[in-house]
C-alpha atoms as a PDB file:
ATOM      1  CA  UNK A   1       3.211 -11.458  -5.467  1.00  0.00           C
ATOM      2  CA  UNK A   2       4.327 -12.896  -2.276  1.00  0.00           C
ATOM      3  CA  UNK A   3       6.349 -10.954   0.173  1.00  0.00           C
ATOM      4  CA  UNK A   4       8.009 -11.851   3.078  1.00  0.00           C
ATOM      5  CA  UNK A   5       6.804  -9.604   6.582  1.00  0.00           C
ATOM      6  CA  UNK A   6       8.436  -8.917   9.749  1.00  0.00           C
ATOM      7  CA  UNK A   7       5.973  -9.985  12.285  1.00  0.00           C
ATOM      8  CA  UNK A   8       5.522  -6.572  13.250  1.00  0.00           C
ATOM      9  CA  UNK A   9       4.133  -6.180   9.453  1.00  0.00           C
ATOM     10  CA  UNK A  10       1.988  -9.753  10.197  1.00  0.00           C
ATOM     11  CA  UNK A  11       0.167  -8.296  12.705  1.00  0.00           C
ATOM     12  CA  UNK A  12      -0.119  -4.920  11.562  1.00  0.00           C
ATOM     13  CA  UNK A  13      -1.925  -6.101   8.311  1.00  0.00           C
ATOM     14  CA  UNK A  14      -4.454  -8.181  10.135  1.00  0.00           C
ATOM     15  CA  UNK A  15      -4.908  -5.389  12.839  1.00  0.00           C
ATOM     16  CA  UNK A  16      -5.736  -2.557   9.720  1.00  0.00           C
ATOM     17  CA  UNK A  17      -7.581  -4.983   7.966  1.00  0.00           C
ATOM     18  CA  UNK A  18      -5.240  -4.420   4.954  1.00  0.00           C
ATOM     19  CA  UNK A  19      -6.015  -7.482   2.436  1.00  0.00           C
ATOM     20  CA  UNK A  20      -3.052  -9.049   0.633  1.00  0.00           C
ATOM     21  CA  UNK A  21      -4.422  -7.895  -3.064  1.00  0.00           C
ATOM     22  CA  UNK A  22      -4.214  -4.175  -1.620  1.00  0.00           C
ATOM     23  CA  UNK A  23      -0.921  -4.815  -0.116  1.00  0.00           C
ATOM     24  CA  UNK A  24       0.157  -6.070  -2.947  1.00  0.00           C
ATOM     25  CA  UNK A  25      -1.201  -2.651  -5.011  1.00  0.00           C
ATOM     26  CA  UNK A  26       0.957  -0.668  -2.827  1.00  0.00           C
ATOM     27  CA  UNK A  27       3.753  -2.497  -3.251  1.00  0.00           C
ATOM     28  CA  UNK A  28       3.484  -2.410  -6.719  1.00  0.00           C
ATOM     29  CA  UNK A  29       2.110   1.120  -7.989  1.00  0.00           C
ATOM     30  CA  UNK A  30       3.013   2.718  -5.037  1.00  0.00           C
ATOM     31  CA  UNK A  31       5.317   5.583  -4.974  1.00  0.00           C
ATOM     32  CA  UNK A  32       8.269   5.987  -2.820  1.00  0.00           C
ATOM     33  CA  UNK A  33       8.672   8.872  -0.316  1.00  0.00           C
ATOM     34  CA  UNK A  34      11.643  11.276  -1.408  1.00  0.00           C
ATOM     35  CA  UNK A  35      12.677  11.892   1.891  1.00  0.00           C
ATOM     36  CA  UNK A  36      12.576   8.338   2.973  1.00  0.00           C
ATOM     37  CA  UNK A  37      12.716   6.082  -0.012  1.00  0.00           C
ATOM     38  CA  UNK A  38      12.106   3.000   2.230  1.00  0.00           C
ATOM     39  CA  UNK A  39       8.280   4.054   2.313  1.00  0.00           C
ATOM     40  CA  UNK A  40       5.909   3.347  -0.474  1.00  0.00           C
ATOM     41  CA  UNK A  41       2.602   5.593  -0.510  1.00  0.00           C
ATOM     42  CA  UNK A  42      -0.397   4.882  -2.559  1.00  0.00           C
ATOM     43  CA  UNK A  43      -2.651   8.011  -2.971  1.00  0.00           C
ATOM     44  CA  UNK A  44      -6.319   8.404  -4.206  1.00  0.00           C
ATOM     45  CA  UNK A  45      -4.402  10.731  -7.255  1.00  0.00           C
ATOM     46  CA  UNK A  46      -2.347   7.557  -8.281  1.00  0.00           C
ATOM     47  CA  UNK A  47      -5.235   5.477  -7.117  1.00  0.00           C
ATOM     48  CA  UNK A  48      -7.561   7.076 -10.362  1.00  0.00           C
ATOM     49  CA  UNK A  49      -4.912   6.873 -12.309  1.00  0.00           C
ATOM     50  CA  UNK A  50      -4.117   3.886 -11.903  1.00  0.00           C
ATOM     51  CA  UNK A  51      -7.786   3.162 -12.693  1.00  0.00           C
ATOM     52  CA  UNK A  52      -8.045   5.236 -15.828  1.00  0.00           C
ATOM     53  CA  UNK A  53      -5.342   3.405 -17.596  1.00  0.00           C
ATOM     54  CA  UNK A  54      -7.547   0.124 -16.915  1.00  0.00           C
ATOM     55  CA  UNK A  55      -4.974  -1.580 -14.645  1.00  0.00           C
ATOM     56  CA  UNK A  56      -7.200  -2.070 -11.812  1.00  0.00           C
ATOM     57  CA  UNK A  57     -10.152  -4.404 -11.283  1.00  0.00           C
ATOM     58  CA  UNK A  58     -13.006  -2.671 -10.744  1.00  0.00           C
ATOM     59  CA  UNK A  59     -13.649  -4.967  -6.970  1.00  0.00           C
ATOM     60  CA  UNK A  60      -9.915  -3.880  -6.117  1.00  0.00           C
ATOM     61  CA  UNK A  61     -10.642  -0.409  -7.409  1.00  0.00           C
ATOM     62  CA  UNK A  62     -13.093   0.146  -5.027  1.00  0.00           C
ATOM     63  CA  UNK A  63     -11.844  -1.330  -2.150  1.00  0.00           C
ATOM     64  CA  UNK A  64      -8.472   0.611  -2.398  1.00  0.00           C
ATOM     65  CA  UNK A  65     -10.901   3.475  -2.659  1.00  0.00           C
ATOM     66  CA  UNK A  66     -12.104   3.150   0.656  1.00  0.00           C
ATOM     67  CA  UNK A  67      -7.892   2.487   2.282  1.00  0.00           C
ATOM     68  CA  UNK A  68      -6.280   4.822   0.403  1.00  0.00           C
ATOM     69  CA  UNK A  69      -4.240   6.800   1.370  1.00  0.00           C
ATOM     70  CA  UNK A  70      -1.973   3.880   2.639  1.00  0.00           C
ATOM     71  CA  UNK A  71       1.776   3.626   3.129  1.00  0.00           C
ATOM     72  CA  UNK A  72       3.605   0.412   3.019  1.00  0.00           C
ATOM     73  CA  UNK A  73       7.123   0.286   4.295  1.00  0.00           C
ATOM     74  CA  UNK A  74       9.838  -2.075   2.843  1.00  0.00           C
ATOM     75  CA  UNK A  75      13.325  -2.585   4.104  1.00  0.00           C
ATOM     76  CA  UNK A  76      15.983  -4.606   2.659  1.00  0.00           C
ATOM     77  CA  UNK A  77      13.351  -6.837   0.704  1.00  0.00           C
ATOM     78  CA  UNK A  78      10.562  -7.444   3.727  1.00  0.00           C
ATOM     79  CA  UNK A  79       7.846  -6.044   4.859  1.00  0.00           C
ATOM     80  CA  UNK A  80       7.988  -3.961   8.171  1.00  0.00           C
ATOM     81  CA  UNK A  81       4.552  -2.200   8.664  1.00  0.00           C
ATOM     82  CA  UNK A  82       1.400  -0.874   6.745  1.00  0.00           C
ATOM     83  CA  UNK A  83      -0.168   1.793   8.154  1.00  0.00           C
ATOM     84  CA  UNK A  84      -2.459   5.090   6.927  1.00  0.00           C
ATOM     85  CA  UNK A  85      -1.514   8.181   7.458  1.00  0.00           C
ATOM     86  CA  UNK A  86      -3.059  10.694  10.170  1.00  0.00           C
ATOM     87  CA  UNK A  87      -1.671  13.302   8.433  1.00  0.00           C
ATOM     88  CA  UNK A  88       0.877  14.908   5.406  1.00  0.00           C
ATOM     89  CA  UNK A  89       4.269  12.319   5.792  1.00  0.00           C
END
């Protein structure tokens, strides 16, 4: 899937090392934030889950394993930023 990025979110991704097949996985299975909908968080709970139900490669599997937890946030189509959180958002 190819999405289009601010360059804010450009250099963001290379600066966390995020890889475009995890980016991707966020944008994807992530889940939005209820208080701001406009953020997409991937946990290590939806993470196994995720793997359990055998819709993960085991090589992205453990990759996203060692990022997770990692928010990706979307507005109006593109991406703005990728970052992991310090902390409960």
């Amino acid at each position: 899937m190819e999405v289009d990025m601010t360059l804010h979110a450009r250099e963001r991704v290379m600066r966390r090392g995020v890889s475009p097949a995890l980016m991707n996985l966020v944008l994807e299975w992530g889940e939005p934030l209820s208080r701001n909908p406009d953020r997409l968080l991937l946990t290590r709970k939806r993470l196994d889950r995720l793997w359990r139900e055998g819709k993960l490669d085991r090589k992205l599997f453990l990759r996203a394993e060692q990022a997770v937890p990692l928010v990706c946030v979307v507005s109006e189509g593109r991406l703005v930023t990728v970052f992991r959180p310090s902390r409960a958002i």
